[in-house]
Protein backbone atom coordinates (compact mmCIF):
# COMPACT_ATOMS: atom_id res chain seq x y z
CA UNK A 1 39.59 -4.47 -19.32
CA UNK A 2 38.75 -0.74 -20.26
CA UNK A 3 37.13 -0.11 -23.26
CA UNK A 4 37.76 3.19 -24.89
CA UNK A 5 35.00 4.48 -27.04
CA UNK A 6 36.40 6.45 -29.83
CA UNK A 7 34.82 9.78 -31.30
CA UNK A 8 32.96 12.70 -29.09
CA UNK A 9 29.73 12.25 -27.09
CA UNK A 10 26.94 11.79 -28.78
CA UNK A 11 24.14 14.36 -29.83
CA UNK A 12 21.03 12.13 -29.50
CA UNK A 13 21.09 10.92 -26.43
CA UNK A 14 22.53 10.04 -22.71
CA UNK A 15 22.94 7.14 -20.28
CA UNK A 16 22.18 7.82 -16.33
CA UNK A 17 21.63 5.41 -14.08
CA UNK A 18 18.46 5.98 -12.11
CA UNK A 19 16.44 4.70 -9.25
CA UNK A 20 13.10 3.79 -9.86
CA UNK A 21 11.14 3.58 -6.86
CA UNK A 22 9.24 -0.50 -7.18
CA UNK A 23 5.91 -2.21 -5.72
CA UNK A 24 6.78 -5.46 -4.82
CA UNK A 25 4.41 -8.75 -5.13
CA UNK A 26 5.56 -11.55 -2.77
CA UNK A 27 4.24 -14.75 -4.39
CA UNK A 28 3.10 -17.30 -2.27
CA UNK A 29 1.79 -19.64 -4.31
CA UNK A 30 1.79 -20.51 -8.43
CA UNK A 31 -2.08 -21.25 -8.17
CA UNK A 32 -3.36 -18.26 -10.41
CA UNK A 33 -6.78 -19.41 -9.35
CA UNK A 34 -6.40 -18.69 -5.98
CA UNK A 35 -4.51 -15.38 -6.36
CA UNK A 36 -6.89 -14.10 -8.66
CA UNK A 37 -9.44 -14.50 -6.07
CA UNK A 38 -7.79 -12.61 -3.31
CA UNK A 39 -6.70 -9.96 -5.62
CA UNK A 40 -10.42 -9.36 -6.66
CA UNK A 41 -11.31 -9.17 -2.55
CA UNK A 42 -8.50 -7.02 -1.71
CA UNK A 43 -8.38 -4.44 -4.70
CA UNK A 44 -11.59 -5.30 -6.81
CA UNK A 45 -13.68 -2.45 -5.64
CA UNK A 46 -10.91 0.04 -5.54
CA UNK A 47 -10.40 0.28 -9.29
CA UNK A 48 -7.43 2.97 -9.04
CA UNK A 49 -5.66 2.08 -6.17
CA UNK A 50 -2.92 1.53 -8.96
CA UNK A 51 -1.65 3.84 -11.40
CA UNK A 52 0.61 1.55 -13.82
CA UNK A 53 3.10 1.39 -11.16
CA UNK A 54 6.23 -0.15 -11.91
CA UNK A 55 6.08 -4.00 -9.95
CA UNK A 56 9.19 -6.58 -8.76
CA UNK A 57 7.51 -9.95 -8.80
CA UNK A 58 9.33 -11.85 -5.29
CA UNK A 59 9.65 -15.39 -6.05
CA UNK A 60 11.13 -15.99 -2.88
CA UNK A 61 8.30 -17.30 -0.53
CA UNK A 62 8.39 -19.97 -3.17
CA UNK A 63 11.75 -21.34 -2.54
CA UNK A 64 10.32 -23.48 0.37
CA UNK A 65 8.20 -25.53 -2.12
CA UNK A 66 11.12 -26.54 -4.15
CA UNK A 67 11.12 -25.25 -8.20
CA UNK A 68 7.81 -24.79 -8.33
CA UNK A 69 6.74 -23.71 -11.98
CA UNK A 70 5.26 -19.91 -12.51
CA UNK A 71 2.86 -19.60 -15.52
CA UNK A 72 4.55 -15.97 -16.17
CA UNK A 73 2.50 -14.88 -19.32
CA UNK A 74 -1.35 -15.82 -16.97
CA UNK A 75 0.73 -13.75 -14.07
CA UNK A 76 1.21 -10.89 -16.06
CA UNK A 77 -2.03 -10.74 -17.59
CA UNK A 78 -3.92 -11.13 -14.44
CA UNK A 79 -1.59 -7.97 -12.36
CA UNK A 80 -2.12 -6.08 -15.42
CA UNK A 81 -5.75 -6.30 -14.97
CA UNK A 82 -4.85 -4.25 -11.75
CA UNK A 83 -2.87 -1.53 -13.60
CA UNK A 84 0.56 -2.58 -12.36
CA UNK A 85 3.00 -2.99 -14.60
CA UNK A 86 5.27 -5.98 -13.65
CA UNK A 87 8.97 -5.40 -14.94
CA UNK A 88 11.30 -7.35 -13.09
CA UNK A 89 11.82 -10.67 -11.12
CA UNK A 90 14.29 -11.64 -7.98
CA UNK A 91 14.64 -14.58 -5.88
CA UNK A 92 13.77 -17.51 -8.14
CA UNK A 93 15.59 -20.45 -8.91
CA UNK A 94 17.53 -20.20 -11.71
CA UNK A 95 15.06 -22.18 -14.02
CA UNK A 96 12.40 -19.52 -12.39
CA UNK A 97 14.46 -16.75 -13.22
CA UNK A 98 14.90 -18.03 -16.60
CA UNK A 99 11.15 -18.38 -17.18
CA UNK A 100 10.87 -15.06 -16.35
CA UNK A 101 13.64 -13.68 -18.28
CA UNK A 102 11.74 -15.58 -21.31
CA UNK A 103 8.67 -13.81 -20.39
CA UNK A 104 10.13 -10.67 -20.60
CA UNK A 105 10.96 -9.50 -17.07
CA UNK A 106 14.26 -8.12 -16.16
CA UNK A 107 16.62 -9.94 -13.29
CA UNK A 108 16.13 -7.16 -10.37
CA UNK A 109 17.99 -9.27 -7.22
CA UNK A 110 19.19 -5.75 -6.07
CA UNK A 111 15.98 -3.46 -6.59
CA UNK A 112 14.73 -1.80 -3.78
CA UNK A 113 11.21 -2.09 -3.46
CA UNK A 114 8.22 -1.21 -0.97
CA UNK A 115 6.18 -4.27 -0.92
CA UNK A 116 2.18 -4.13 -0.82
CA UNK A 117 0.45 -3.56 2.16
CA UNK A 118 -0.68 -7.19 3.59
CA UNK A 119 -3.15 -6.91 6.41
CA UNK A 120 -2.09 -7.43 9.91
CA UNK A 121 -4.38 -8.05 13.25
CA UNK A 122 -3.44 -5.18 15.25
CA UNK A 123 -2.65 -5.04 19.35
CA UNK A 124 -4.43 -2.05 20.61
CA UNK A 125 -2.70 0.49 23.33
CA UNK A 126 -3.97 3.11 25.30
CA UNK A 127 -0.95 5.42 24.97
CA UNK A 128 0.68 7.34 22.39
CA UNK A 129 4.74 6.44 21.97
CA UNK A 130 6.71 8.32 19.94
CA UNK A 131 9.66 5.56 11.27
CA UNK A 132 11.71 8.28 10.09
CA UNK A 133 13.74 7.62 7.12
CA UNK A 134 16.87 8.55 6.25
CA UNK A 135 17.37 9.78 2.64
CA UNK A 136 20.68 9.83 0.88
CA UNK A 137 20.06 13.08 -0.59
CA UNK A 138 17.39 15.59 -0.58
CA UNK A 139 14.11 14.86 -3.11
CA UNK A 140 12.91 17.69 -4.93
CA UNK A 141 10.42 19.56 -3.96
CA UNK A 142 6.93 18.42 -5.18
CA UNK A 143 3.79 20.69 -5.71
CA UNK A 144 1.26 20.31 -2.44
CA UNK A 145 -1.83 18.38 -2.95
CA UNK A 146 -4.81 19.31 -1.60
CA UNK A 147 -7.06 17.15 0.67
CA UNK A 148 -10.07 15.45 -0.94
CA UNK A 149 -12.70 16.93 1.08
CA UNK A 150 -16.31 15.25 1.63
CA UNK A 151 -19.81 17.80 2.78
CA UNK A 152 -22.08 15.39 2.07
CA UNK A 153 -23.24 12.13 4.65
CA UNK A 154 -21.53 8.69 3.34
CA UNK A 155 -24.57 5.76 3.57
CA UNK A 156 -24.05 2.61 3.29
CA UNK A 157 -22.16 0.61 0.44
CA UNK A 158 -20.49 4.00 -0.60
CA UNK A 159 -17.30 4.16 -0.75
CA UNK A 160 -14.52 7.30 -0.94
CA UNK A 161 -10.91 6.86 -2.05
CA UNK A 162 -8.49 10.05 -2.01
CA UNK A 163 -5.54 8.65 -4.26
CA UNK A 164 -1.98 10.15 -3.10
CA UNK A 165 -3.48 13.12 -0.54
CA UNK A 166 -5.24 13.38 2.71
CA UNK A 167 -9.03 13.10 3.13
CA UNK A 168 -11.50 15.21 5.33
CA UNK A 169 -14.68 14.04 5.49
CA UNK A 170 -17.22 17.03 7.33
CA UNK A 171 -20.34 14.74 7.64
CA UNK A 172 -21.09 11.86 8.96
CA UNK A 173 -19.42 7.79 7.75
CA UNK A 174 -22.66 5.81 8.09
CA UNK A 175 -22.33 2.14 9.01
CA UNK A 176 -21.37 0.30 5.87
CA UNK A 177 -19.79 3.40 4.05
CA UNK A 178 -16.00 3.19 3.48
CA UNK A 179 -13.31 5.74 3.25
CA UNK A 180 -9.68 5.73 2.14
CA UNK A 181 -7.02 7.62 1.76
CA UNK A 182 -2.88 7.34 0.93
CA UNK A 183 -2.36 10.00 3.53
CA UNK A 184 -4.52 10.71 6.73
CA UNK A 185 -7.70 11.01 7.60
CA UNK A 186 -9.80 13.56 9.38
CA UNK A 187 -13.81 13.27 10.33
CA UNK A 188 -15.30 16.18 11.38
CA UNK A 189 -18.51 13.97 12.45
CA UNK A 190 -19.48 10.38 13.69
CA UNK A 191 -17.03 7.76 11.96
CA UNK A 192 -19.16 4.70 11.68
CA UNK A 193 -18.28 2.61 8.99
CA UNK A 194 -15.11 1.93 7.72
CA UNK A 195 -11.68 4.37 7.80
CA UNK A 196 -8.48 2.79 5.74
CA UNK A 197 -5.87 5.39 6.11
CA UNK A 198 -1.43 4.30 4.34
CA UNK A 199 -3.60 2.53 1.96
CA UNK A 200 -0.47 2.06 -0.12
CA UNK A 201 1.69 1.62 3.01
CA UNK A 202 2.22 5.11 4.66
CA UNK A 203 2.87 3.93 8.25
CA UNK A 204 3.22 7.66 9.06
CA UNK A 205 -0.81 8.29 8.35
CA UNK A 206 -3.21 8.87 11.10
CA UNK A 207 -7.51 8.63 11.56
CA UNK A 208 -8.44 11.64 13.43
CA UNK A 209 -12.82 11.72 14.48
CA UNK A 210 -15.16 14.22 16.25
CA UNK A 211 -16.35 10.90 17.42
CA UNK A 212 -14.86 7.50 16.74
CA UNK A 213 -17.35 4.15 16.34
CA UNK A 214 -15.63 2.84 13.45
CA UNK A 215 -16.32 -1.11 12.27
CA UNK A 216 -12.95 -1.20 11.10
CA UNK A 217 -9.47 1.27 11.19
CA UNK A 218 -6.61 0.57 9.33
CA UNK A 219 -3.51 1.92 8.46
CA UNK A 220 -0.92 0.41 6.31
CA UNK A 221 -2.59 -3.17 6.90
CA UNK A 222 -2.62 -3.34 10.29
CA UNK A 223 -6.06 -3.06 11.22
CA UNK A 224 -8.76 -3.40 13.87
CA UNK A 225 -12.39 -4.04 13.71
CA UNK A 226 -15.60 -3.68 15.62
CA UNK A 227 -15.03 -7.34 17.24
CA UNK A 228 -12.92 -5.88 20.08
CA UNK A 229 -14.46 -2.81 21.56
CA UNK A 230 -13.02 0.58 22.08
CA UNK A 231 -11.89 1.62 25.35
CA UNK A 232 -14.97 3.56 27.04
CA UNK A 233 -12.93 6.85 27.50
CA UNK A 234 -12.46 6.74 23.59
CA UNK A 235 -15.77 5.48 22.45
CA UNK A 236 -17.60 8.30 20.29
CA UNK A 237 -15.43 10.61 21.54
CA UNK A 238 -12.44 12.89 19.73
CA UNK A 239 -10.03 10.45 18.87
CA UNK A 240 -6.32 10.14 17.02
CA UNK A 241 -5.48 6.59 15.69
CA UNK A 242 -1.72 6.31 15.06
CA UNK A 243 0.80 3.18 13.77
CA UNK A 244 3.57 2.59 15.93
CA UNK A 245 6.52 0.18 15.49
CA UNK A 246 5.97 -0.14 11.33
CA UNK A 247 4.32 -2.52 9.49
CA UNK A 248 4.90 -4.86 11.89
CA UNK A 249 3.14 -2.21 14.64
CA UNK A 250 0.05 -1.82 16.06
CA UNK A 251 -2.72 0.36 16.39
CA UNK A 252 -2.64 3.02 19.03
CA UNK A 253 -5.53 5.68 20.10
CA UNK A 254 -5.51 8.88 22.20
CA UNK A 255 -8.22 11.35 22.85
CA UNK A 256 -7.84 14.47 20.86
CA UNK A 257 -8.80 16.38 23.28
């Protein structure tokens, strides 16, 4: 049936559909307890890694333990602790979906979303291979960030995060000193300690070092620590770390030069 809506267009205001890019949370499990926990040891020292982003909370994993009750209002609470802002739900039951609904999140069965990194044991190559996206239409053009750049030695227990940009880091990443970055990132020095590049899933970044003896690389989750040595023609030498095949990838290294 159409409707026909009498009189001319109002002054005060319009309606547009729009596309809000979403972070999605896969739930696992309904015990708060134990999320809480591994939320604190993957995000606790990284007190911005969020910015009030918009969230989708994924009930499906659930599904496979039958209607399993959600304590919504404790959910919420504890993900806004992490400056997320959960607005929606998809893949419940329906008494789930209700109980969200109740709680105030929206039905979102149909919202595209890019869900958090999860960590991912890597299998290391030797050799560089050559995940583009296709975009319905052209996005706008955006102002260029700088690179967070570093002059100054990291020691141990400190820890750099460069929030939506590249870092470059001229001095040296002591063991135990941490760096992180959305984008890529570039060591003009020993790498040591730790080097976390996609931290909010860019599968695109790279780690680039003068000299690469890192306890740990990661990009986009998949990672790779100090437990499984470097090849000998890579160790603390110029190196490029690169993702290929995804998420779902693995880790591959090339000399630089």
């Amino acid at each position: 049936m159409t409707v026909a809506l009498a009189g001319r267009a109002p002054a005060t205001f319009e309606i547009k559909s729009a596309n809000l890019p979403l972070v999605s949370l896969l739930l696992k499990s309904t015990d708060l307890h134990a999320l809480a926990g591994e939320l604190a040891a993957r995000f606790g020292d990284i007190p911005d890694f969020f910015d009030h982003d918009p969230l989708v909370v994924d009930l499906s994993p659930l599904q496979v333990q039958g209607n399993a009750a959600v304590d919504f209002a404790a959910l919420l609470v504890l993900l806004r602790g992490y400056r997320v802002m959960p607005v929606a739900a998809r893949g419940g039951s329906e008494a789930q979906m209700k109980a969200a609904r109740e709680a105030g999140l929206a039905a979102a069965e149909e919202a595209k979303v890019l869900p958090l990194p999860v960590a991912k044991p890597d299998r290391i190559a030797d050799q560089v291979r050559n995940d583009n996206r296709a975009l319905d239409k052209p996005a706008p053009e955006a102002a260029p960030v700088s690179a967070l750049v570093i002059d100054k030695p990291l020691r141990s227990g400190q820890q750099v995060y460069a929030r939506g940009r590249d870092l470059v880091v001229l001095s040296m990443v002591n063991p135990g000193a941490e760096v992180i970055a959305d984008g890529h990132i570039h060591v003009y020095a020993p790498l040591r300690g730790k080097a976390i590049a996609g931290a909010r899933g860019n599968t695109e970044a790279r780690i680039l070092s003068l000299c690469l003896e890192p306890e740990l690389l990661s990009i986009a989750g998949v990672y790779r620590t100090s437990e499984v040595p470097l090849p000998a023609d890579l160790l603390a030498k110029p190196t490029q770390v690169r993702l290929v095949g995804g998420a779902e990838g693995k880790l591959v290294m090339a000399p630089l030069l």
